[in-house]
C-alpha atoms as a PDB file:
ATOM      1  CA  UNK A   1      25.329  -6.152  -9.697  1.00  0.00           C
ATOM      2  CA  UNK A   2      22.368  -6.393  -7.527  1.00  0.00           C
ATOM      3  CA  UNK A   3      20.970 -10.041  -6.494  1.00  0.00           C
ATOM      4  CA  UNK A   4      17.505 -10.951  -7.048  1.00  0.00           C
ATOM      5  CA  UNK A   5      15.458 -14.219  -5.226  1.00  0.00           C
ATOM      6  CA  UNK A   6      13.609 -16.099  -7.397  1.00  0.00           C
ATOM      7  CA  UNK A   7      11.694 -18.889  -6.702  1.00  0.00           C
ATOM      8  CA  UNK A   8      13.885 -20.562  -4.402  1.00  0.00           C
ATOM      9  CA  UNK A   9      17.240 -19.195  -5.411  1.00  0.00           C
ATOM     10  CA  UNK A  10      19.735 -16.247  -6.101  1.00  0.00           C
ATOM     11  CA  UNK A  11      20.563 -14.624  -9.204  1.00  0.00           C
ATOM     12  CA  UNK A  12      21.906 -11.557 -10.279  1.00  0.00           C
ATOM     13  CA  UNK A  13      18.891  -9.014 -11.424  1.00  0.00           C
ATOM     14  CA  UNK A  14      20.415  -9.054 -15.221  1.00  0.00           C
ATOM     15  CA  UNK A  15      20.189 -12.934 -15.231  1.00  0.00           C
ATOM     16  CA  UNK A  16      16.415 -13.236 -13.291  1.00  0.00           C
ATOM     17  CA  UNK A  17      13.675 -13.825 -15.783  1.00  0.00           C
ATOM     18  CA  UNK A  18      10.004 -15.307 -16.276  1.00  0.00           C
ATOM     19  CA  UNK A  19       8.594 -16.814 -19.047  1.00  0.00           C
ATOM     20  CA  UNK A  20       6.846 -14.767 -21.604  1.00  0.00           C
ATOM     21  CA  UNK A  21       3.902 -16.533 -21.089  1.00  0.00           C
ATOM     22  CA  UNK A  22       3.680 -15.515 -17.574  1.00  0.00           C
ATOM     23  CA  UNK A  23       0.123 -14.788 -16.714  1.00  0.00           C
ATOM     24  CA  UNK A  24       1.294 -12.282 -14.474  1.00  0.00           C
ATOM     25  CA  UNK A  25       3.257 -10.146 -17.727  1.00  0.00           C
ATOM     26  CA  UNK A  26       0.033 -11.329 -19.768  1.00  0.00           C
ATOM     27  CA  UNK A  27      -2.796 -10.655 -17.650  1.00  0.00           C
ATOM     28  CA  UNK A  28      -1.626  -8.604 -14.702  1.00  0.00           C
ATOM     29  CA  UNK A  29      -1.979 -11.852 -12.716  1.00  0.00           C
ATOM     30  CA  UNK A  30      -0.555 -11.244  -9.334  1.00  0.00           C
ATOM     31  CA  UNK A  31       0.047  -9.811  -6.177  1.00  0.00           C
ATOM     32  CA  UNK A  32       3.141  -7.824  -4.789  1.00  0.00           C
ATOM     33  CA  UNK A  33       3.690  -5.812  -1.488  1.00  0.00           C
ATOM     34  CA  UNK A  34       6.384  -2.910  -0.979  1.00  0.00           C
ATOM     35  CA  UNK A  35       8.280  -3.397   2.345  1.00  0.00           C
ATOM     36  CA  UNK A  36      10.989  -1.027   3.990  1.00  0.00           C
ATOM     37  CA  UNK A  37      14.304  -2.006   5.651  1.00  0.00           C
ATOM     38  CA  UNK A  38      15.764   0.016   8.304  1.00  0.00           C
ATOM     39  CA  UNK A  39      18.853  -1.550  10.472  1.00  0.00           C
ATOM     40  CA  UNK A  40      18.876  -4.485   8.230  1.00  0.00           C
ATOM     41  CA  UNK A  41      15.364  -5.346   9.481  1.00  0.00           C
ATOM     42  CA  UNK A  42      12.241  -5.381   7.452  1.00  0.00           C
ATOM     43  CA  UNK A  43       9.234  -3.540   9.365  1.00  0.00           C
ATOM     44  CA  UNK A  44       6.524  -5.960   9.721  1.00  0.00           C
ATOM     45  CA  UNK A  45       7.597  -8.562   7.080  1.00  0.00           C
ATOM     46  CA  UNK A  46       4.939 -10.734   9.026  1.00  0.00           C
ATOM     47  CA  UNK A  47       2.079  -8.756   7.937  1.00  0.00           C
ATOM     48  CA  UNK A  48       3.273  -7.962   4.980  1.00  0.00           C
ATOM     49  CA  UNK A  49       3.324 -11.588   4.409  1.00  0.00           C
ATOM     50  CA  UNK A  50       0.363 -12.518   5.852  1.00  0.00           C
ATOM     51  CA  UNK A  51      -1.563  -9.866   3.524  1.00  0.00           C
ATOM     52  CA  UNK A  52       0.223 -10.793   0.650  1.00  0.00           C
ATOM     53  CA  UNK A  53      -0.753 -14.678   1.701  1.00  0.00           C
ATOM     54  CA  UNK A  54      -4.490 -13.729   2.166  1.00  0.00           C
ATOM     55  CA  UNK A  55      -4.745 -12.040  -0.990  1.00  0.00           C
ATOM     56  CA  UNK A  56      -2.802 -15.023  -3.256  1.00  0.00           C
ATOM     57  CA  UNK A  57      -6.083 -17.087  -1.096  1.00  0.00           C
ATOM     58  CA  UNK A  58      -8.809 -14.841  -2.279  1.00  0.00           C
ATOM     59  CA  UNK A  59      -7.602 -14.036  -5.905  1.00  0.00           C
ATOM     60  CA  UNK A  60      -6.734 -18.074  -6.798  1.00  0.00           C
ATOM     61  CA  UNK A  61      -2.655 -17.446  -6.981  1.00  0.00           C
ATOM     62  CA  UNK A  62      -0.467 -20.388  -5.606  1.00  0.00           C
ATOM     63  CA  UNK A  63       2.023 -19.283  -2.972  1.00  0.00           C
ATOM     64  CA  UNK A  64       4.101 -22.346  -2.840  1.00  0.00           C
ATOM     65  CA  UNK A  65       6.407 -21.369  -0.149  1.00  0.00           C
ATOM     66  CA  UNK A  66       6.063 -20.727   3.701  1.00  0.00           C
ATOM     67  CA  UNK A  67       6.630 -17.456   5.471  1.00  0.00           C
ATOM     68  CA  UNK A  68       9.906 -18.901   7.013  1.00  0.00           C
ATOM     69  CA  UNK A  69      11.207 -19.426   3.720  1.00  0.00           C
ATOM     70  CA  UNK A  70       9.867 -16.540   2.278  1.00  0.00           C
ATOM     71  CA  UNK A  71      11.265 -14.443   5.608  1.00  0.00           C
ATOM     72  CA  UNK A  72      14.516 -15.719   5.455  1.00  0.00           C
ATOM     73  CA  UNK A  73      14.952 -15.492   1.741  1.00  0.00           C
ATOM     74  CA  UNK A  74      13.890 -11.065   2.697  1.00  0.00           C
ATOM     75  CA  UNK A  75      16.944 -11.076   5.185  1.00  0.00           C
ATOM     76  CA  UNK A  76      19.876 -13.076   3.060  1.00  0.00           C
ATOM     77  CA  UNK A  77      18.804 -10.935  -0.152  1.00  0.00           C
ATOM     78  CA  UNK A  78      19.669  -7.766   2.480  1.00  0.00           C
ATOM     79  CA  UNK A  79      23.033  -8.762   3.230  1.00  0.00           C
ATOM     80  CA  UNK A  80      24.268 -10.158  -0.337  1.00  0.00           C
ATOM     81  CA  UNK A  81      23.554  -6.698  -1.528  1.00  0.00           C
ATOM     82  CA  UNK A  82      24.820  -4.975   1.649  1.00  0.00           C
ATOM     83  CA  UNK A  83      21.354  -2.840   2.254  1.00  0.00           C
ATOM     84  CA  UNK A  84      20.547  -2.308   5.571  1.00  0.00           C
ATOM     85  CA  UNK A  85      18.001   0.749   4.706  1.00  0.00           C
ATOM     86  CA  UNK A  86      16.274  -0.343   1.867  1.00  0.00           C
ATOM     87  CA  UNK A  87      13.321  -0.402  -0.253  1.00  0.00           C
ATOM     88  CA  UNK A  88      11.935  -4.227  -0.781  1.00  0.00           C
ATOM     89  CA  UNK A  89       9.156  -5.894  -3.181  1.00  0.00           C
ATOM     90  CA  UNK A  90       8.145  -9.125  -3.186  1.00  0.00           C
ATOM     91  CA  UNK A  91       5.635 -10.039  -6.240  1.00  0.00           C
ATOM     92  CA  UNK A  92       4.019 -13.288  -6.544  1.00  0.00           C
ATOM     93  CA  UNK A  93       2.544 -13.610 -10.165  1.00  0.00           C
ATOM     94  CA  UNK A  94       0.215 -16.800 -11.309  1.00  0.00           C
ATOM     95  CA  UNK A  95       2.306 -18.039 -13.462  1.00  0.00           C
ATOM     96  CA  UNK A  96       2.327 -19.830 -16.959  1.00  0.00           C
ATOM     97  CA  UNK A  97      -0.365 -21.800 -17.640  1.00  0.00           C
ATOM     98  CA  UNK A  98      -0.052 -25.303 -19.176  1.00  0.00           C
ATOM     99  CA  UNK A  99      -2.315 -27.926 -19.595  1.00  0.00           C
ATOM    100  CA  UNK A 100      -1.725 -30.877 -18.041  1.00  0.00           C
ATOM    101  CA  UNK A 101      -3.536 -34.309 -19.711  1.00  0.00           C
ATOM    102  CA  UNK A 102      -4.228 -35.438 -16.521  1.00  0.00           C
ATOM    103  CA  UNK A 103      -4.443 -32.772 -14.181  1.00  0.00           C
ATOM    104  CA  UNK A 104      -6.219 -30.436 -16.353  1.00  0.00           C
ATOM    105  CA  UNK A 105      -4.358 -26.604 -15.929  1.00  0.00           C
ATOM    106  CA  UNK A 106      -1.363 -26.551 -14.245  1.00  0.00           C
ATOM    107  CA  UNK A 107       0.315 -23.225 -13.049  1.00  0.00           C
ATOM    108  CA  UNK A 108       3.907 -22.356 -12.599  1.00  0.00           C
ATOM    109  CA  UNK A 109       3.906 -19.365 -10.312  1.00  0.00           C
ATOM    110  CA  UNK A 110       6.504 -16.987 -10.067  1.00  0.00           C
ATOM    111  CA  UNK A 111       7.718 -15.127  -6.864  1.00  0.00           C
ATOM    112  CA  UNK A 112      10.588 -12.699  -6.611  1.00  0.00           C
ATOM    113  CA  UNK A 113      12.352 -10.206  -4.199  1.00  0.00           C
ATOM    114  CA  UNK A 114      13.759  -7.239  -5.166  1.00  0.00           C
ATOM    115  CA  UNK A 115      16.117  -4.821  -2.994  1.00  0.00           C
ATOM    116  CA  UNK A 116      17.177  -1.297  -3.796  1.00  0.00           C
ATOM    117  CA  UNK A 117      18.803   1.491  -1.160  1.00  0.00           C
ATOM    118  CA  UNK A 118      15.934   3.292   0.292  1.00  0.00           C
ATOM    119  CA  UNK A 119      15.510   6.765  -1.070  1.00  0.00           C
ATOM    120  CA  UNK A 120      13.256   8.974   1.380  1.00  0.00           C
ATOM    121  CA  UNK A 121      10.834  11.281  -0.245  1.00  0.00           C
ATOM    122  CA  UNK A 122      11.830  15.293  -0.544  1.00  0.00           C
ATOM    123  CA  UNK A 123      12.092  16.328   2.785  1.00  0.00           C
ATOM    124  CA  UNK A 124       9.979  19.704   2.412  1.00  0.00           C
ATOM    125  CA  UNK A 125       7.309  17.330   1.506  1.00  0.00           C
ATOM    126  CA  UNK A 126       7.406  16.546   5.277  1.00  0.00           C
ATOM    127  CA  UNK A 127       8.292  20.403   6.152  1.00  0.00           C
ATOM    128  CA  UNK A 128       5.615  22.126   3.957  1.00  0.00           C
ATOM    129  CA  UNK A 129       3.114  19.395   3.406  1.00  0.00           C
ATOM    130  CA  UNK A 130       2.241  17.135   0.250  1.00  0.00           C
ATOM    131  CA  UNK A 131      -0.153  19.056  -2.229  1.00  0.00           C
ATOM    132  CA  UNK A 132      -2.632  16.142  -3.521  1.00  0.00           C
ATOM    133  CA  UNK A 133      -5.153  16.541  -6.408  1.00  0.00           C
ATOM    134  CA  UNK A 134      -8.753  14.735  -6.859  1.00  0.00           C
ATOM    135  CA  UNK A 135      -9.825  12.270  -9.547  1.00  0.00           C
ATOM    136  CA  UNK A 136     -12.790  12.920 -11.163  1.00  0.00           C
ATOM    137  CA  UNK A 137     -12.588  10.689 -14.258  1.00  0.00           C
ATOM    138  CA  UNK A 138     -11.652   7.736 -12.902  1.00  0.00           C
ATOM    139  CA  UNK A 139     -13.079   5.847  -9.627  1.00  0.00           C
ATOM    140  CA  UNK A 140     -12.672   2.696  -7.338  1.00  0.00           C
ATOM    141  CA  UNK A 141     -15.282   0.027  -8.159  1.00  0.00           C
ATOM    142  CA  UNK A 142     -15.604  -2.203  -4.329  1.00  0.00           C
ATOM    143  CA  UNK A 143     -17.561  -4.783  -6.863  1.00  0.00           C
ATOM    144  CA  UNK A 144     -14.438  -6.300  -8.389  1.00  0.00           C
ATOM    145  CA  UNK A 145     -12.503  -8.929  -7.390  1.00  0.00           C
ATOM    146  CA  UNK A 146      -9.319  -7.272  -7.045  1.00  0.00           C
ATOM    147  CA  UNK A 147     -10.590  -4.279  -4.704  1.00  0.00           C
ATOM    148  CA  UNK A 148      -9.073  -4.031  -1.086  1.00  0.00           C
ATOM    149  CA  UNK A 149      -5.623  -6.005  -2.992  1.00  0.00           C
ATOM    150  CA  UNK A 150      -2.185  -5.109  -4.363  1.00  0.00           C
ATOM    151  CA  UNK A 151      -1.960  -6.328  -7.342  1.00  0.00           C
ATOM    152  CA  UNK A 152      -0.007  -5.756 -10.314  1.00  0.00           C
ATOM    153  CA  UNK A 153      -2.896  -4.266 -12.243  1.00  0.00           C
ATOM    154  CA  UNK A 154      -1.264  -1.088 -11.419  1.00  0.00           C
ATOM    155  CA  UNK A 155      -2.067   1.241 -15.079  1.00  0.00           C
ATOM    156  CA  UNK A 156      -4.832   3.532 -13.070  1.00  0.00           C
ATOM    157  CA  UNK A 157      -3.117   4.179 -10.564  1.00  0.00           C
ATOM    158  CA  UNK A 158       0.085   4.842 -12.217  1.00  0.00           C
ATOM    159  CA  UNK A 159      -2.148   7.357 -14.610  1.00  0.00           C
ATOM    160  CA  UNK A 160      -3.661   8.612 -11.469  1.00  0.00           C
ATOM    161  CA  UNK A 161      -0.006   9.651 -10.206  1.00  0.00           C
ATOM    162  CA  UNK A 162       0.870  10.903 -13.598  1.00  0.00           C
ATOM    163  CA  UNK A 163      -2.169  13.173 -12.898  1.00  0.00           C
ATOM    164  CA  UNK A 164      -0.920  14.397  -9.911  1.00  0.00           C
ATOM    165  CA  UNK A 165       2.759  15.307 -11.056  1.00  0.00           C
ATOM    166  CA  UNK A 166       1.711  17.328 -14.150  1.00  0.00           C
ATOM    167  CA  UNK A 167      -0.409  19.424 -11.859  1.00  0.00           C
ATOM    168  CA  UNK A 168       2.772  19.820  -9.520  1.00  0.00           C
ATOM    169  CA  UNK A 169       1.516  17.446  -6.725  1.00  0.00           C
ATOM    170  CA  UNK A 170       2.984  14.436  -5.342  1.00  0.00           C
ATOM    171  CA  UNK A 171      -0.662  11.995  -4.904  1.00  0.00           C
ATOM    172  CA  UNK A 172      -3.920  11.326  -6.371  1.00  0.00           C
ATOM    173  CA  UNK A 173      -6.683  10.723  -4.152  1.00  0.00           C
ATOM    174  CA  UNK A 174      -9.275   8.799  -5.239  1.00  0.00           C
ATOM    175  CA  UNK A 175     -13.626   7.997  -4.284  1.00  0.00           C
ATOM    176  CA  UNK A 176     -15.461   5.197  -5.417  1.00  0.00           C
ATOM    177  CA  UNK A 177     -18.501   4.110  -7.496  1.00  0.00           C
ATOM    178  CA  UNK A 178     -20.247   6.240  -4.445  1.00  0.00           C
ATOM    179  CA  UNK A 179     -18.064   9.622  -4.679  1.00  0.00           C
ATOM    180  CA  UNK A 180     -16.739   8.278  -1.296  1.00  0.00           C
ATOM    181  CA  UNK A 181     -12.844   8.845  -0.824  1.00  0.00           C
ATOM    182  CA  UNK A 182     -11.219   5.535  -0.807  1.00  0.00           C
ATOM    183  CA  UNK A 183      -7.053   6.226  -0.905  1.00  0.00           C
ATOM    184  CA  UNK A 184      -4.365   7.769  -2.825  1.00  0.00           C
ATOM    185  CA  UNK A 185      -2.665   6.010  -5.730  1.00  0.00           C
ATOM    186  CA  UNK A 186      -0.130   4.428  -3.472  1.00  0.00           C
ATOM    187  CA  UNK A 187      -1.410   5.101  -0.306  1.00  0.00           C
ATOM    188  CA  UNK A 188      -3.994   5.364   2.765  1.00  0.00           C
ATOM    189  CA  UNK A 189      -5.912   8.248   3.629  1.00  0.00           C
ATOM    190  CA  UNK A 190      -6.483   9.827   7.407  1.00  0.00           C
ATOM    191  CA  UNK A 191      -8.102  12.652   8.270  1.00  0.00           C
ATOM    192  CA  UNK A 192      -8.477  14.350  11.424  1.00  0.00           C
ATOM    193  CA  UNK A 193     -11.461  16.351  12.924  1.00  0.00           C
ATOM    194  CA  UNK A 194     -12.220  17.338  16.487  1.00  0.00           C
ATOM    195  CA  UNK A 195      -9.014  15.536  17.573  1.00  0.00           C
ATOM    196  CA  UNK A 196     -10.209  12.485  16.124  1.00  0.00           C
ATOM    197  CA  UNK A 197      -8.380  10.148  13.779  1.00  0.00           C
ATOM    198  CA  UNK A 198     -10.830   9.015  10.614  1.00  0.00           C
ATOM    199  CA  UNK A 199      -9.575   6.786   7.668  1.00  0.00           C
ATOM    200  CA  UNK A 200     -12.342   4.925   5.248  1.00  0.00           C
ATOM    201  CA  UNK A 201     -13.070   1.516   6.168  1.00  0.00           C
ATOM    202  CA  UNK A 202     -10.982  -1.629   4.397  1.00  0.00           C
ATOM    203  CA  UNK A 203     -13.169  -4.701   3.715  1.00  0.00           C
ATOM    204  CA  UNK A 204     -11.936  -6.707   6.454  1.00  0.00           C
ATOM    205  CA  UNK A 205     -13.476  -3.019   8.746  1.00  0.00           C
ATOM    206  CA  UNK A 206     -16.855  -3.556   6.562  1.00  0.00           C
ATOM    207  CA  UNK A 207     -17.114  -7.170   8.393  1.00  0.00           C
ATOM    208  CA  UNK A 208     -17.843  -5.035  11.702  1.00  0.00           C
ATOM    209  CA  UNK A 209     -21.463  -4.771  11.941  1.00  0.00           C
ATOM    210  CA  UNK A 210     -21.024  -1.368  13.757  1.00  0.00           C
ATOM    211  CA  UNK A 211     -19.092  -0.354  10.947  1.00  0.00           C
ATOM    212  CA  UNK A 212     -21.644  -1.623   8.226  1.00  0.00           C
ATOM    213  CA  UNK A 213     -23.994   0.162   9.268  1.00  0.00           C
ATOM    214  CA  UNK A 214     -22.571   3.344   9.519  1.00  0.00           C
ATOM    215  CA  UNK A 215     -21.338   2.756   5.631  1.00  0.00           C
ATOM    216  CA  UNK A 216     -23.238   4.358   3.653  1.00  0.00           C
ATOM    217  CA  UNK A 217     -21.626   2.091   0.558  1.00  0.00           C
ATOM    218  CA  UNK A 218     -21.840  -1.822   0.875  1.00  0.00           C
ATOM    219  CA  UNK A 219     -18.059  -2.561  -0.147  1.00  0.00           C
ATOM    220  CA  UNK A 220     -15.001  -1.345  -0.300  1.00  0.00           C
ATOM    221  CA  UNK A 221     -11.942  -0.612  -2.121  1.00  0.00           C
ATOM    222  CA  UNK A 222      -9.611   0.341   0.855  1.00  0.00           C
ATOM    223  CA  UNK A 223      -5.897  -1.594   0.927  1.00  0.00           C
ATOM    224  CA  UNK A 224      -5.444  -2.859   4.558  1.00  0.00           C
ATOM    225  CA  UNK A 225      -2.331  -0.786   4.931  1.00  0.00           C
ATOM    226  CA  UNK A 226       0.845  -2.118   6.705  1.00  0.00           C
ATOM    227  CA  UNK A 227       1.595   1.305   7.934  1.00  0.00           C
ATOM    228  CA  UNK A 228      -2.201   2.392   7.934  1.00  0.00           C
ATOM    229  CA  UNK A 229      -2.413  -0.561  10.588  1.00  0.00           C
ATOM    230  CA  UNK A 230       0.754   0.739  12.399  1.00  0.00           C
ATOM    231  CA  UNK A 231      -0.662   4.112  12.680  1.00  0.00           C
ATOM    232  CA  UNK A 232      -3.914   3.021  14.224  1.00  0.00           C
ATOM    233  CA  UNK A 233      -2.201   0.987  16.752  1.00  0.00           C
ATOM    234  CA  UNK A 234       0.165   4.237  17.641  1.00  0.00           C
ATOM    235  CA  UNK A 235      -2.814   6.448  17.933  1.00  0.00           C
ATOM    236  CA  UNK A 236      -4.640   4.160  20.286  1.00  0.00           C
ATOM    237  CA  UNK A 237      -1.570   3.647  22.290  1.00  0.00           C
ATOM    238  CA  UNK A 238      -1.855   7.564  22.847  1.00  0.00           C
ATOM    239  CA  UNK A 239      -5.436   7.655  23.639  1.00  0.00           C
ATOM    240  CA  UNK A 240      -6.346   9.206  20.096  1.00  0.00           C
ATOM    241  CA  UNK A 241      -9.728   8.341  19.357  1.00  0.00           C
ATOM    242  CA  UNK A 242      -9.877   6.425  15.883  1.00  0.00           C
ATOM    243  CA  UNK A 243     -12.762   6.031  13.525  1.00  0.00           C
ATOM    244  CA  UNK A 244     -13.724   4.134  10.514  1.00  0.00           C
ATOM    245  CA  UNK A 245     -15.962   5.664   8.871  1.00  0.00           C
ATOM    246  CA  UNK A 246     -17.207   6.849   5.134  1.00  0.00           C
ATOM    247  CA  UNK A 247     -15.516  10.076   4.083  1.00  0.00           C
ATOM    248  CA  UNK A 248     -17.089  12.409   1.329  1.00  0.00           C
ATOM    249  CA  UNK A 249     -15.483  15.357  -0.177  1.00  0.00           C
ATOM    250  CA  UNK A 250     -16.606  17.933   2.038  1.00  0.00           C
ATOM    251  CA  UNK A 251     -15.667  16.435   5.342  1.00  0.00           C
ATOM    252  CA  UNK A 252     -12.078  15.617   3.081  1.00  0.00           C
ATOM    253  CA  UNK A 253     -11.960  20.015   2.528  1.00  0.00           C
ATOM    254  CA  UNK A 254     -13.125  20.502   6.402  1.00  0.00           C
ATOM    255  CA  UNK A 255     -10.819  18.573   8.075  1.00  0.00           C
ATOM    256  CA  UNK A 256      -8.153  19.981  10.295  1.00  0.00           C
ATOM    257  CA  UNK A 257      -5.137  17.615   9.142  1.00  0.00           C
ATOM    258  CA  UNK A 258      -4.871  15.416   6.584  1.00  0.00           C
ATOM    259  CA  UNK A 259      -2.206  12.727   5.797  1.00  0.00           C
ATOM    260  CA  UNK A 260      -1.626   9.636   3.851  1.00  0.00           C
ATOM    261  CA  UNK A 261       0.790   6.679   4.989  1.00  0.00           C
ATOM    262  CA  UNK A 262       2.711   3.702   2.973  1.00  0.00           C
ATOM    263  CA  UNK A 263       5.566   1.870   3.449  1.00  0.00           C
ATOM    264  CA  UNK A 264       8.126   4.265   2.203  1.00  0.00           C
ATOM    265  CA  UNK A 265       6.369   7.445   2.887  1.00  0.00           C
ATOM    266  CA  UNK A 266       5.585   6.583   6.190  1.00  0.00           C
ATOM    267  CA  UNK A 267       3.403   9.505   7.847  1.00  0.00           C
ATOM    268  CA  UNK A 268       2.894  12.113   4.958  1.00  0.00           C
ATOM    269  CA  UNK A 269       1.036  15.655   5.921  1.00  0.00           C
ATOM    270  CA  UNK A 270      -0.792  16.992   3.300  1.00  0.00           C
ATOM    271  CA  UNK A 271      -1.323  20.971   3.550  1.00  0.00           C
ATOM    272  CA  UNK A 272      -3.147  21.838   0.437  1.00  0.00           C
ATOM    273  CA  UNK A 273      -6.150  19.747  -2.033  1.00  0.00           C
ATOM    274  CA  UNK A 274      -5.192  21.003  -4.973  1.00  0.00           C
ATOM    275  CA  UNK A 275      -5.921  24.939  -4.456  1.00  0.00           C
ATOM    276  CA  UNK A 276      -7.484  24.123  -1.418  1.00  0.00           C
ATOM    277  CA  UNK A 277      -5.177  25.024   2.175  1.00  0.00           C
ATOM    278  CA  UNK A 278      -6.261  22.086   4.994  1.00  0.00           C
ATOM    279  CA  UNK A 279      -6.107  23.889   8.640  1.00  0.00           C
ATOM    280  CA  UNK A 280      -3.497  25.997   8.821  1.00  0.00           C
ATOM    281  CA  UNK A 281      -1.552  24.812   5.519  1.00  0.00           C
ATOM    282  CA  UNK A 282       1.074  23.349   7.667  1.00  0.00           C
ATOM    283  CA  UNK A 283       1.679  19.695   9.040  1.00  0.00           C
ATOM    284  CA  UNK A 284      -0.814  19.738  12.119  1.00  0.00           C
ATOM    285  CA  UNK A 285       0.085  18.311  15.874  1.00  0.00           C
ATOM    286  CA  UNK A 286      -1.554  14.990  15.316  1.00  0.00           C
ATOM    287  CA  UNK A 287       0.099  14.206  12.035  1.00  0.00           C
ATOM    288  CA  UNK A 288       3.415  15.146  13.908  1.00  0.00           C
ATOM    289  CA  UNK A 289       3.398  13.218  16.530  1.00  0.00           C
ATOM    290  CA  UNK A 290       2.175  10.223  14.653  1.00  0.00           C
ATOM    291  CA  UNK A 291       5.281  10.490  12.449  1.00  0.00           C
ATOM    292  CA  UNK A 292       7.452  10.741  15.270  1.00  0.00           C
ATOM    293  CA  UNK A 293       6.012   7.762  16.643  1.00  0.00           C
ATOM    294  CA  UNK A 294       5.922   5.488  13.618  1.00  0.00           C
ATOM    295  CA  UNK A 295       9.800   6.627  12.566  1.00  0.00           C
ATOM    296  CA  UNK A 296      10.497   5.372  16.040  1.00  0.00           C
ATOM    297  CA  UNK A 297       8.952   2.308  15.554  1.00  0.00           C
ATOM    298  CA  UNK A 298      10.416   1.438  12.231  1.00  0.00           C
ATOM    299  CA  UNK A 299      14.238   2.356  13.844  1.00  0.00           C
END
């Protein structure tokens, strides 16, 4: 039986639980972040935790214990279930809510890590590219709260996928308020034009005047990607020019390459938008090398 950590201690998965009146099982009150494993190492557990730290910050949810804790709590759960490659989540939720006579509201927050043996996506995904369809009846709003976070008010996006699959795809892209492409269900967006790397600004990006201006939307809905940030390192490391800037649907159907990136997926080319063939309908040199580079860097 797998083991679980839960706030402070091991359990086996069948014996973890939160209470029922868990704000984060109520109210989708929480955060979480997806983290891979590779040679018994998480890849960049420190950002991972220092997003999912920023985000408990800005969206009022206690995080009650440090990143050492948290850190070495990632690496024991690895070796009781024997994982070296692996698939990781750790999800911090708000809580149940109680009120204190004194205090006034008191939370109990939860936080949990999970482990499972890290399955790789189909590898003619990689070979042949990931087809990707586009959402036209829902959208990103940048106006609330939880845009730019991961939080466990996951339903759209899960619909979004569900979208995807019964057309025979394997993502959902998806604009804003604006009709500006933000990111795929579970995942950032690049393009590349002119041998130039272009992904959409996150909020943190938007806090570049240079970049402000050039945004033609005021906020935005972009997840600071672990990978996404990996990849823009690599690229600059290789001289590849790399822009933040607003992406609309036609510069999205003119671009030479496309690809997305998350944790697990790492570098994914995608060949077609929907009907729709993207350069030569075949994983371009760019989005190669990239995926070289980062599979590198996460062994």
């Amino acid at each position: 039986m797998m083991q679980v950590w839960i706030n402070g201690t091991f359990e086996s998965e069948d014996a973890a639980g939160v209470s029922l009146r868990d704000t984060g099982l109520l109210h989708a009150a929480g955060v979480f972040t997806t983290m891979r494993a590779a040679d018994g190492r998480v890849f960049r557990l420190s950002e991972h935790l220092k997003r999912l730290r920023t985000s408990c910050e800005q969206l009022f949810i206690p995080l009650q214990f440090k990143d050492d804790v948290l850190s070495a709590a990632t690496q024991e759960l690895l070796s009781r279930n024997e994982l070296t490659n692996a698939r990781l989540r750790l999800t911090v939720t708000r809580g149940a809510a109680t009120h204190d006579p004194v205090h006034g509201l008191r939370l109990d927050p939860n936080v949990f890590i999970t482990t499972a043996p890290f399955e790789a996506y189909p590898a003619d995904f990689y070979k042949r590219g990931m087809t990707v369809v586009l959402l036209d009846d829902q959208k990103l709003n940048p106006y609330d709260l939880q845009a730019g976070h991961k939080t466990l008010n996951y339903f759209s996006r899960l619909a979004g996928l569900r979208t995807a699959t019964r057309s025979g795809a394997g993502e959902a892209l998806w604009f804003d308020v604006h009709n500006f492409l933000q990111s795929g269900s579970i995942s950032n967006v690049f393009i590349v034009k002119n041998k130039r790397l272009i992904t959409p600004p996150t909020p943190d990006d938007m806090k570049d005047p240079f970049v402000n201006r050039r945004t033609p939307y005021p906020k935005s809905s972009v997840l600071p990607g672990i990978t996404r940030a990996a990849v823009i390192e690599l690229a600059k490391r290789e001289s590849i020019d790399v822009d933040t800037h607003a992406i609309d649907v036609s510069a999205l159907l003119d671009a030479d390459e496309v690809f997305l990136t998350n944790s697990i997926m790492g570098v994914m080319p995608v060949c077609r938008v929907e009907k729709k063939p993207i350069g030569e309908e075949e994983p371009g040199k760019f989005t190669l090398k990239l995926s070289e580079m980062l599979g590198r860097d996460v062994e």
